[in-house]
Protein backbone atom coordinates (compact mmCIF):
# COMPACT_ATOMS: atom_id res chain seq x y z
CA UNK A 1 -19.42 11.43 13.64
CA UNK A 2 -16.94 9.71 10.97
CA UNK A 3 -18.09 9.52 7.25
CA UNK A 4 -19.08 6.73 5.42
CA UNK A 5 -16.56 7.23 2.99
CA UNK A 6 -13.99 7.64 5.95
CA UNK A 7 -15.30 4.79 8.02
CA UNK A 8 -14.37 2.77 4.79
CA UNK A 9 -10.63 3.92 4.17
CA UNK A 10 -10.10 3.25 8.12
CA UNK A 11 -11.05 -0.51 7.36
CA UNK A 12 -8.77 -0.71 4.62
CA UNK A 13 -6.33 0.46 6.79
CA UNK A 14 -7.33 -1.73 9.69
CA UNK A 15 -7.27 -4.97 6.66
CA UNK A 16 -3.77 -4.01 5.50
CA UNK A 17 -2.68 -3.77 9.37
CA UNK A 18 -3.86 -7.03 9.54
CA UNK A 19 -2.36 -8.49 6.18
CA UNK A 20 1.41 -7.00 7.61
CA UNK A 21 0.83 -9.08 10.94
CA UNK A 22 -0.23 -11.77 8.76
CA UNK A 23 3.74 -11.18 6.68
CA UNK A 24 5.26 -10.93 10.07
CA UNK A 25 4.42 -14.71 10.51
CA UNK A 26 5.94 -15.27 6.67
CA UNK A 27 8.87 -13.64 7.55
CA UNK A 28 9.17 -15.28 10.89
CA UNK A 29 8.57 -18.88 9.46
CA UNK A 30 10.96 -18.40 6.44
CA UNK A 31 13.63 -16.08 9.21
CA UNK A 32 13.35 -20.00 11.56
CA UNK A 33 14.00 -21.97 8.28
CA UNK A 34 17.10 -20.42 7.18
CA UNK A 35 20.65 -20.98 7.98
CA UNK A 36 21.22 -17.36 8.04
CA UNK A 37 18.59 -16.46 10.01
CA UNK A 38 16.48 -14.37 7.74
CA UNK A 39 13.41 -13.74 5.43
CA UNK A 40 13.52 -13.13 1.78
CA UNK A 41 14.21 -9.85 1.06
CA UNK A 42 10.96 -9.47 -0.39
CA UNK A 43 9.57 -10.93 1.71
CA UNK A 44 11.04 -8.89 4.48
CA UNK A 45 10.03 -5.75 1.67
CA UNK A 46 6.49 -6.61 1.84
CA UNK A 47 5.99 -7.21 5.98
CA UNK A 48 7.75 -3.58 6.25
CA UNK A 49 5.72 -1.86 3.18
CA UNK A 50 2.34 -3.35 4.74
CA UNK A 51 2.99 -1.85 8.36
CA UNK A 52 4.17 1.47 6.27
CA UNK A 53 1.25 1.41 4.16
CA UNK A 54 -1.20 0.58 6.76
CA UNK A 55 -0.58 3.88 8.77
CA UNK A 56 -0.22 5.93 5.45
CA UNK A 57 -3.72 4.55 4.78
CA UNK A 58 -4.90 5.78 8.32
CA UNK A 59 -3.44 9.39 7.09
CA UNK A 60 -5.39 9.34 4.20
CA UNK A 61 -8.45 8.31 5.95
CA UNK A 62 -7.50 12.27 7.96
CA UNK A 63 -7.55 13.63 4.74
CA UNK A 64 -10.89 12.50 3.65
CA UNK A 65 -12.82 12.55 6.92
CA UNK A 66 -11.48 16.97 6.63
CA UNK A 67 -12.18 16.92 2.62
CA UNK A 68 -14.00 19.91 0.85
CA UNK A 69 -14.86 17.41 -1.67
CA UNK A 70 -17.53 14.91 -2.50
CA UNK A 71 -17.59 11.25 -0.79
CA UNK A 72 -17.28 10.40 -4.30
CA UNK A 73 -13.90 11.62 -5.29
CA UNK A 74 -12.40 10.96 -1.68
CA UNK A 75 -13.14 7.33 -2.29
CA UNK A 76 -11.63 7.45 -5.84
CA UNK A 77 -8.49 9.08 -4.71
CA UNK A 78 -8.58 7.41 -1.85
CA UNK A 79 -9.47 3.91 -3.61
CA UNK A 80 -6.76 4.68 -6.16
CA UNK A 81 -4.06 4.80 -3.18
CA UNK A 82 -5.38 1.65 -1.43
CA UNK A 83 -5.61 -0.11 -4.65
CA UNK A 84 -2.00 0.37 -5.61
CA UNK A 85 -0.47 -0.03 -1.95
CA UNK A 86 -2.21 -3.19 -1.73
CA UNK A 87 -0.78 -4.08 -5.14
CA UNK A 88 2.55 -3.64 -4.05
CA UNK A 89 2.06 -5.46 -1.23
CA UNK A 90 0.98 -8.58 -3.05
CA UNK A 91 3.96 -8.55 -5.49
CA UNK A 92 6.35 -8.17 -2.73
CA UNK A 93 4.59 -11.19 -1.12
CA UNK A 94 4.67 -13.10 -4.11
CA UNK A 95 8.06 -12.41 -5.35
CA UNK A 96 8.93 -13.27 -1.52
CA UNK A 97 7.31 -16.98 -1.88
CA UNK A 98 8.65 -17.78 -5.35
CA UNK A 99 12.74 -17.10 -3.70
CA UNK A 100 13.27 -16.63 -7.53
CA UNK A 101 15.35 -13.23 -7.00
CA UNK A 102 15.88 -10.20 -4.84
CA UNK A 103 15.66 -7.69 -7.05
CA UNK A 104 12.77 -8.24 -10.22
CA UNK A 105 14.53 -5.39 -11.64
CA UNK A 106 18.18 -6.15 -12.10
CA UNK A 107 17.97 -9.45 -13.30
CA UNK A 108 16.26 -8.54 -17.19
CA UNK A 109 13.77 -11.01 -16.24
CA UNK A 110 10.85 -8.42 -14.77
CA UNK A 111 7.41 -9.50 -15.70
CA UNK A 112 5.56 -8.75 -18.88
CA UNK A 113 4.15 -4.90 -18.04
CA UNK A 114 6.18 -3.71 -14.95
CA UNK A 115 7.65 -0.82 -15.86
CA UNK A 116 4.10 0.39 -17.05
CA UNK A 117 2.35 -0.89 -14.02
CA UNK A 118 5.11 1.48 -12.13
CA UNK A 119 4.11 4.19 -14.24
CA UNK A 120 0.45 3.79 -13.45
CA UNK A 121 0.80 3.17 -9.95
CA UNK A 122 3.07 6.49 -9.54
CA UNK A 123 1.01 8.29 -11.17
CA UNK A 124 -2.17 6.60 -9.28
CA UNK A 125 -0.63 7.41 -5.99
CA UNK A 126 0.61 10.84 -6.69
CA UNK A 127 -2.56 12.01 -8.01
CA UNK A 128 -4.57 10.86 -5.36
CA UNK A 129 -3.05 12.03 -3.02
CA UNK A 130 -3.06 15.48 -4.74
CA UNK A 131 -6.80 15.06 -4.88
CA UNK A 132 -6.53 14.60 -1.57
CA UNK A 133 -4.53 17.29 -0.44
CA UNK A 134 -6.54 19.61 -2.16
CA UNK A 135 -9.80 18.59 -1.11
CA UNK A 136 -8.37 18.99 2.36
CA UNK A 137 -7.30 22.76 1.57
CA UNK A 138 -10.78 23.16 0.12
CA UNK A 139 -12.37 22.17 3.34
CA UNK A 140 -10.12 23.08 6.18
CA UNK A 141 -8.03 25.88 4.50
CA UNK A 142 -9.72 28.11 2.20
């Protein structure tokens, strides 16, 4: 039998799946409206992070279905690492629609906070995924 708190990081997986299909249409529309043939480069970013992600999510659903460790903190860590894939999804898509540049970074003109969100979404990532990992030893492992 799957666990709740498994059961629930699948969907997520199964929703970003879907939200990458969803891009692929994006980045097919925007691909048949240009002279060169192709998507934004964000946009393209964000159809290829969202089919990455996706299956990274379904990994992490392994890890917390084989956890040691309480629903509870799988679903953080796990939350924490759905949270901030998703979030980088969304400002791919975004910077994809606005066409405004193809690299947020290089042009001095990054959003209010984005070097901190990076910070905080490294760090979000990492440690969950260390959570994670160790609840895996915990229960399979040791």
């Amino acid at each position: 039998m799957i666990a709740p708190d498994t059961k629930a990081v699948l969907f997520a997986a199964g929703l970003m799946f879907l939200y990458a299909l969803l891009l692929g249409t994006l980045k097919y529309r925007q691909m048949a409206a240009s002279p060169e043939g192709r998507a934004h480069p964000y946009t393209d970013t964000a159809h290829r992070a969202a089919l990455l992600y996706a299956f990274a999510i379904g990994l992490v659903a392994a890890f917390v279905q084989f956890s040691g460790f309480s629903q509870l903190v799988d679903l953080l860590a796990a939350g924490a690492l759905v949270v901030f894939f998703t979030a980088a999804v969304v400002g791919y898509n975004v910077q994809g629609l606005r066409k405004q540049t193809d690299n947020q970074f290089r042009d001095g003109d990054e959003p209010p906070g984005l070097h901190g969100f990076m910070w905080v979404l490294m760090a979000a990532e990492i440690g969950g995924l260390l959570v994670l990992l160790a609840g895996f030893v915990d229960g399979q492992i040791l």
